[in-house]
N, C-alpha and C. Protein backbone atom coordinates (compact mmCIF):
# COMPACT_ATOMS: atom_id res chain seq x y z
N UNK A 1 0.84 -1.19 0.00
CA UNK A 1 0.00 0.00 0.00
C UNK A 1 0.89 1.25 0.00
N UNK A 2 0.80 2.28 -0.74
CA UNK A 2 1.30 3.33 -0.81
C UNK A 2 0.89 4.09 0.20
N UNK A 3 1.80 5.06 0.68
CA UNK A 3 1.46 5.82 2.08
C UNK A 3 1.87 7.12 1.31
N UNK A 4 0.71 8.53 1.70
CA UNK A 4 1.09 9.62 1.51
C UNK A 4 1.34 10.35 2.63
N UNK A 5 2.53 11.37 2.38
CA UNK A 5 2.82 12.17 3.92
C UNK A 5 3.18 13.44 3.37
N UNK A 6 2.40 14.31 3.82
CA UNK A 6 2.18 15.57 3.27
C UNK A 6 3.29 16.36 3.78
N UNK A 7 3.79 17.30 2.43
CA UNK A 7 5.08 17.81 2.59
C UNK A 7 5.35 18.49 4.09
N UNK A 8 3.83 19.13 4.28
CA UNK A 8 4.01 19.93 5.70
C UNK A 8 4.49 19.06 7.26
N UNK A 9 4.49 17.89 6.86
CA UNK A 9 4.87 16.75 8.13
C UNK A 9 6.12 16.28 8.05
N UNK A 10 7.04 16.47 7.14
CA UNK A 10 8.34 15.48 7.32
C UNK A 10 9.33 16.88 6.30
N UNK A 11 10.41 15.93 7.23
CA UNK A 11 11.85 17.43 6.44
C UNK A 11 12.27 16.56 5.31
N UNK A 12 13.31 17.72 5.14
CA UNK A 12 14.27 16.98 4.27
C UNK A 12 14.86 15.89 4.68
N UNK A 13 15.66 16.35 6.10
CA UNK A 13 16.37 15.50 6.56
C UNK A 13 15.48 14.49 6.75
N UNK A 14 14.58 14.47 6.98
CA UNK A 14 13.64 12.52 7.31
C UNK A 14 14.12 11.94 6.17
N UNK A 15 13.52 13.35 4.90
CA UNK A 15 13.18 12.08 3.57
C UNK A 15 14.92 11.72 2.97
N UNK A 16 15.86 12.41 3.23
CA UNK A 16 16.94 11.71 3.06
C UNK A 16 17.22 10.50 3.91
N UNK A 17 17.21 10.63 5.45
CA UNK A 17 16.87 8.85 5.91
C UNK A 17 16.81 7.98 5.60
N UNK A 18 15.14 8.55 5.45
CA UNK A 18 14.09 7.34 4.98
C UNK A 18 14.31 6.98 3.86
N UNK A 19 14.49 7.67 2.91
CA UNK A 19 14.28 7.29 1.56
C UNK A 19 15.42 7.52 0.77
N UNK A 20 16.69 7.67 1.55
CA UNK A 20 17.45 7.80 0.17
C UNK A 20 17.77 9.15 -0.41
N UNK A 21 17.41 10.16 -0.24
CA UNK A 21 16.95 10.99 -1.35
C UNK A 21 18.41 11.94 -1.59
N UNK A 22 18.49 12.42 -1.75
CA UNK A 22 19.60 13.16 -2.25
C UNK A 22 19.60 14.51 -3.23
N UNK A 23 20.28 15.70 -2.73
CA UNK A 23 20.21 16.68 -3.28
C UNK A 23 20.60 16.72 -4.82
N UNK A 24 20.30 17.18 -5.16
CA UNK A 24 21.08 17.03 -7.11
C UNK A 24 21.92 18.53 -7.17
N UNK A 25 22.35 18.26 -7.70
CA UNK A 25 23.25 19.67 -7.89
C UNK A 25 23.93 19.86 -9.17
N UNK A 26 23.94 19.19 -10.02
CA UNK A 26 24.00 18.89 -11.70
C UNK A 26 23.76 19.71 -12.34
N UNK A 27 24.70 21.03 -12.49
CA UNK A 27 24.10 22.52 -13.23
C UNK A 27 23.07 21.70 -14.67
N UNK A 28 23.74 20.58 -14.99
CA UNK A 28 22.96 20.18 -16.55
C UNK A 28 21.71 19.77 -16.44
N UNK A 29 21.54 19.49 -14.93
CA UNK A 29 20.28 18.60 -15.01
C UNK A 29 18.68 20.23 -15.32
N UNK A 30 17.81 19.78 -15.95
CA UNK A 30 16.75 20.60 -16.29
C UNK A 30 17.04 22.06 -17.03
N UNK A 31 18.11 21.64 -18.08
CA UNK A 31 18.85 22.67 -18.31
C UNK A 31 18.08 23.85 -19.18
N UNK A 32 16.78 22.87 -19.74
CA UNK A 32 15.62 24.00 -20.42
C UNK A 32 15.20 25.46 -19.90
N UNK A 33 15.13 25.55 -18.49
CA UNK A 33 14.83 26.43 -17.23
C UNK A 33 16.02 27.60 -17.35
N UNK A 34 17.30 27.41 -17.64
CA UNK A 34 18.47 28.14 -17.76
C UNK A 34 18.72 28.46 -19.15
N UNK A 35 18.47 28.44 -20.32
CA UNK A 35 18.20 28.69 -21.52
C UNK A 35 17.67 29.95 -22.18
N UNK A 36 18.51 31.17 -22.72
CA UNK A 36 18.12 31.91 -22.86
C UNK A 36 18.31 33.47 -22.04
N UNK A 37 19.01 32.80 -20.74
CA UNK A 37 18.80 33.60 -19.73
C UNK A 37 20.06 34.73 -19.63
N UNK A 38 19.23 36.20 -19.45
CA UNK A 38 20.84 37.17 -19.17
C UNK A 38 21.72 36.66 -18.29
N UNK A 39 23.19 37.19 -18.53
CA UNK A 39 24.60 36.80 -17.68
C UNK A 39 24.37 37.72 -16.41
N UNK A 40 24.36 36.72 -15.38
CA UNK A 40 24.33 37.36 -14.01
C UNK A 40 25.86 38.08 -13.63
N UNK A 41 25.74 38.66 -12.84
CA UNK A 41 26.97 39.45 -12.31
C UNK A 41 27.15 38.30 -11.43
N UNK A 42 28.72 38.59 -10.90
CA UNK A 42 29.33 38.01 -9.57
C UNK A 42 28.75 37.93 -8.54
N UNK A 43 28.12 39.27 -7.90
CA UNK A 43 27.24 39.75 -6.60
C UNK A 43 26.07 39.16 -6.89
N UNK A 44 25.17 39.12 -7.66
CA UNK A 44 23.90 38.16 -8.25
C UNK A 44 24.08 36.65 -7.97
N UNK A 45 25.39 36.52 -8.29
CA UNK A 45 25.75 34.80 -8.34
C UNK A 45 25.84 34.43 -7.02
N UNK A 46 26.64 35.34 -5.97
CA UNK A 46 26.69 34.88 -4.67
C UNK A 46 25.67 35.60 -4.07
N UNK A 47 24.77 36.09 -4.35
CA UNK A 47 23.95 36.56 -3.67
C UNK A 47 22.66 35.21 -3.81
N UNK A 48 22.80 34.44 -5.12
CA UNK A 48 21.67 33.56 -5.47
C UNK A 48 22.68 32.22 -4.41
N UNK A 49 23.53 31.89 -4.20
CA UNK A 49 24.39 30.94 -3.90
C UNK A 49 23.76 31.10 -2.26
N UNK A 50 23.82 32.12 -1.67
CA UNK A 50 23.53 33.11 -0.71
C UNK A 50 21.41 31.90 -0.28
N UNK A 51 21.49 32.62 -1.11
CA UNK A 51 19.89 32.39 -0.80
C UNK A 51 19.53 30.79 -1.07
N UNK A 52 20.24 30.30 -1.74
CA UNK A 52 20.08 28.77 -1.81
C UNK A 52 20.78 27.87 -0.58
N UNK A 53 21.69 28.50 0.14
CA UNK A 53 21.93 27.90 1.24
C UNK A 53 21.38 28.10 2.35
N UNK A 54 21.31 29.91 2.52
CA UNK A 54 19.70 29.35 3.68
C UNK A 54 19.06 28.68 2.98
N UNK A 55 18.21 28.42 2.49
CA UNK A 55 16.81 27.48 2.27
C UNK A 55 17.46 26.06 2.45
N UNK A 56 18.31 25.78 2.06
CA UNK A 56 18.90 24.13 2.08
C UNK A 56 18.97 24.30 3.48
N UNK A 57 19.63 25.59 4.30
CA UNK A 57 20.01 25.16 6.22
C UNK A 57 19.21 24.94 6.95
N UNK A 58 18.26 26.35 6.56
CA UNK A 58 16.61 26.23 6.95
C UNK A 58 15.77 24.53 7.28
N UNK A 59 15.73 24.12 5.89
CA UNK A 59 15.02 22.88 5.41
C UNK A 59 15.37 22.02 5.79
N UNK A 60 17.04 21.74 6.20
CA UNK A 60 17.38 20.38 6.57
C UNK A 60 16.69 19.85 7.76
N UNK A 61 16.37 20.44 8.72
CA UNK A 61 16.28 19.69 9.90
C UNK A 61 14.43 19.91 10.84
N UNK A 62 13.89 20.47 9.92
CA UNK A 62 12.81 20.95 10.32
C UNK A 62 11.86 21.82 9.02
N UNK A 63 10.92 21.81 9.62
CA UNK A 63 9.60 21.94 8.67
C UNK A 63 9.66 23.64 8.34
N UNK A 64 9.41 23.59 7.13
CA UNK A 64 9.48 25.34 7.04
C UNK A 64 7.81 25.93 6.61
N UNK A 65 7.71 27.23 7.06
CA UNK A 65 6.52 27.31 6.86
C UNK A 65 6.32 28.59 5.51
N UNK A 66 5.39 28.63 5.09
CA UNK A 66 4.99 29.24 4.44
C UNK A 66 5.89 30.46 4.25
N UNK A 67 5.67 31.63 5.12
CA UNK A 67 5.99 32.87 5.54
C UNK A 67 7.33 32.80 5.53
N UNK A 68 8.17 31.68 6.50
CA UNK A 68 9.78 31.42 6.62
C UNK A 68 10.58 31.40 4.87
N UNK A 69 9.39 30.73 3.84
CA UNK A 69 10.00 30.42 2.70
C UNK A 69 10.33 31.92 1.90
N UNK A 70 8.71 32.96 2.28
CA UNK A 70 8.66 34.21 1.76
C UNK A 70 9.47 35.00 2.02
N UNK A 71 10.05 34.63 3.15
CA UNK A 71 11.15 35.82 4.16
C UNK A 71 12.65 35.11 3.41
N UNK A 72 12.72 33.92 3.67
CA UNK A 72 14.04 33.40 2.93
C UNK A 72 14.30 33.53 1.36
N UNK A 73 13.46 33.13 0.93
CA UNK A 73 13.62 32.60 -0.43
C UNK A 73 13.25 34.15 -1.53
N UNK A 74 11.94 34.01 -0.91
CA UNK A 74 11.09 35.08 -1.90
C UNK A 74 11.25 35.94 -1.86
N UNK A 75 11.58 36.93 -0.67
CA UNK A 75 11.74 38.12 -1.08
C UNK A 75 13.26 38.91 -1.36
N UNK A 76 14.51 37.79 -1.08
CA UNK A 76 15.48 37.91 -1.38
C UNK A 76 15.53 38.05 -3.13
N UNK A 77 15.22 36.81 -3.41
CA UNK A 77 15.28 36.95 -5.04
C UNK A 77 14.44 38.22 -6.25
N UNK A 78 12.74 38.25 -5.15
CA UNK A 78 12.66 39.59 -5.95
C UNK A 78 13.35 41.11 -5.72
N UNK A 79 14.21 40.99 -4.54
CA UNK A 79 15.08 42.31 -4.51
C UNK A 79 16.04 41.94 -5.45
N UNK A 80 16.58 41.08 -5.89
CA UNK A 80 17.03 40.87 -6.77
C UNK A 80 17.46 41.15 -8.06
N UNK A 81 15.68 40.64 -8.21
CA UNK A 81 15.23 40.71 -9.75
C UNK A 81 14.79 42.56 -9.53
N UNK A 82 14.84 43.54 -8.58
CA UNK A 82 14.36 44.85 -8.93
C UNK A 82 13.08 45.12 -8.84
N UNK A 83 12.42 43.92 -7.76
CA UNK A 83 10.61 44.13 -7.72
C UNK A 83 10.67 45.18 -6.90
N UNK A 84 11.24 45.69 -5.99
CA UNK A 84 11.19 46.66 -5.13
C UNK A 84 11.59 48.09 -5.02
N UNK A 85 12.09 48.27 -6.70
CA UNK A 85 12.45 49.23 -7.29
C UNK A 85 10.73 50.07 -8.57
N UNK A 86 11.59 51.07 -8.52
CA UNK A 86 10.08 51.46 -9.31
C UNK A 86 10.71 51.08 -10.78
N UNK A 87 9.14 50.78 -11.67
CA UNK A 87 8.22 51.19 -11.49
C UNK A 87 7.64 49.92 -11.01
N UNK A 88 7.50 49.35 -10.19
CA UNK A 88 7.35 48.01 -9.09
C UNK A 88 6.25 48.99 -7.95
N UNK A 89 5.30 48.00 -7.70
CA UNK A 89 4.61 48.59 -5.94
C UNK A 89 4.54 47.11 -5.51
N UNK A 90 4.23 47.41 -4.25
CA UNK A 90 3.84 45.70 -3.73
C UNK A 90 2.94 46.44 -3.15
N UNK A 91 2.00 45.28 -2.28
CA UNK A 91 0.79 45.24 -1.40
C UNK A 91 0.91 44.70 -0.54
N UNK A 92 0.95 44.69 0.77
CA UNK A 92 0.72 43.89 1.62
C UNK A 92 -0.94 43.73 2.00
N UNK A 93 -1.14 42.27 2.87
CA UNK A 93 -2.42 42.44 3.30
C UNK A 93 -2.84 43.21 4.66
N UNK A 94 -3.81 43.04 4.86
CA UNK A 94 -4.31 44.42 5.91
C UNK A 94 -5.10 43.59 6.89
N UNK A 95 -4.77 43.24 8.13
CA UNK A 95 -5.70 42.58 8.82
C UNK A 95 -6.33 43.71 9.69
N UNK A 96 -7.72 43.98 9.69
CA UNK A 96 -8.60 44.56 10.35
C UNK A 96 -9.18 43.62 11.26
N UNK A 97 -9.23 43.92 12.90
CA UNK A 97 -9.89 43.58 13.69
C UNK A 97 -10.87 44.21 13.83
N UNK A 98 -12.04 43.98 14.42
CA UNK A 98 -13.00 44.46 14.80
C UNK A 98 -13.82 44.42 16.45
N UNK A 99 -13.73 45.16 17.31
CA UNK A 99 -13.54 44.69 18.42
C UNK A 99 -15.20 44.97 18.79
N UNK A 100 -15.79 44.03 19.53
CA UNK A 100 -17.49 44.51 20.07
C UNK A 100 -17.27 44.62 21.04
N UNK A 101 -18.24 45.72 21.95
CA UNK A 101 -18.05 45.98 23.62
C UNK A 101 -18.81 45.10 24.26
């Protein structure tokens, strides 16, 4: 019987354990994705090198959440890419409470 275990319950580190699994790191592997693409600068390169190792340090040993990925991952790369530059806006959401007496 096949068992499913939802990404939000087990790390990396389990599923390397358990299963074997192993990071790939094979610049060739999925090389369609890199095709086409402008020449990054030096500071870009270690800045992306940068952001791929938190997320690998992050991930190894415990469950990451949503928000942790946005703060690590996501919003590093769109400062990056210049989302936070004009002509760029962002939005955040707005939580309104509403309090009754």
């Amino acid at each position: 019987m096949v068992q499913t275990i939802p990404a939000r319950d087990i790390s990396l580190y389990e599923l390397e354990e358990k299963f074997g699994l192993q990071l790939a790191t094979d610049t060739n592997l999925l090389t369609e994705w890199a095709e086409n693409l402008p020449n990054l600068t030096d500071n870009e390169k270690q800045a992306i090198a940068r952001v791929k190792s938190n997320y690998i340090n992050l991930t190894k040993h415990r469950l990451m959440s949503e928000e942790a990925v946005k703060m690590v991952v996501l919003s590093p790369l769109l400062d990056l890419a210049g989302f936070y530059q004009p002509p760029f806006e962002i939005e955040t959401e707005t939580i309104v409470l509403l309090l009754s007496e």
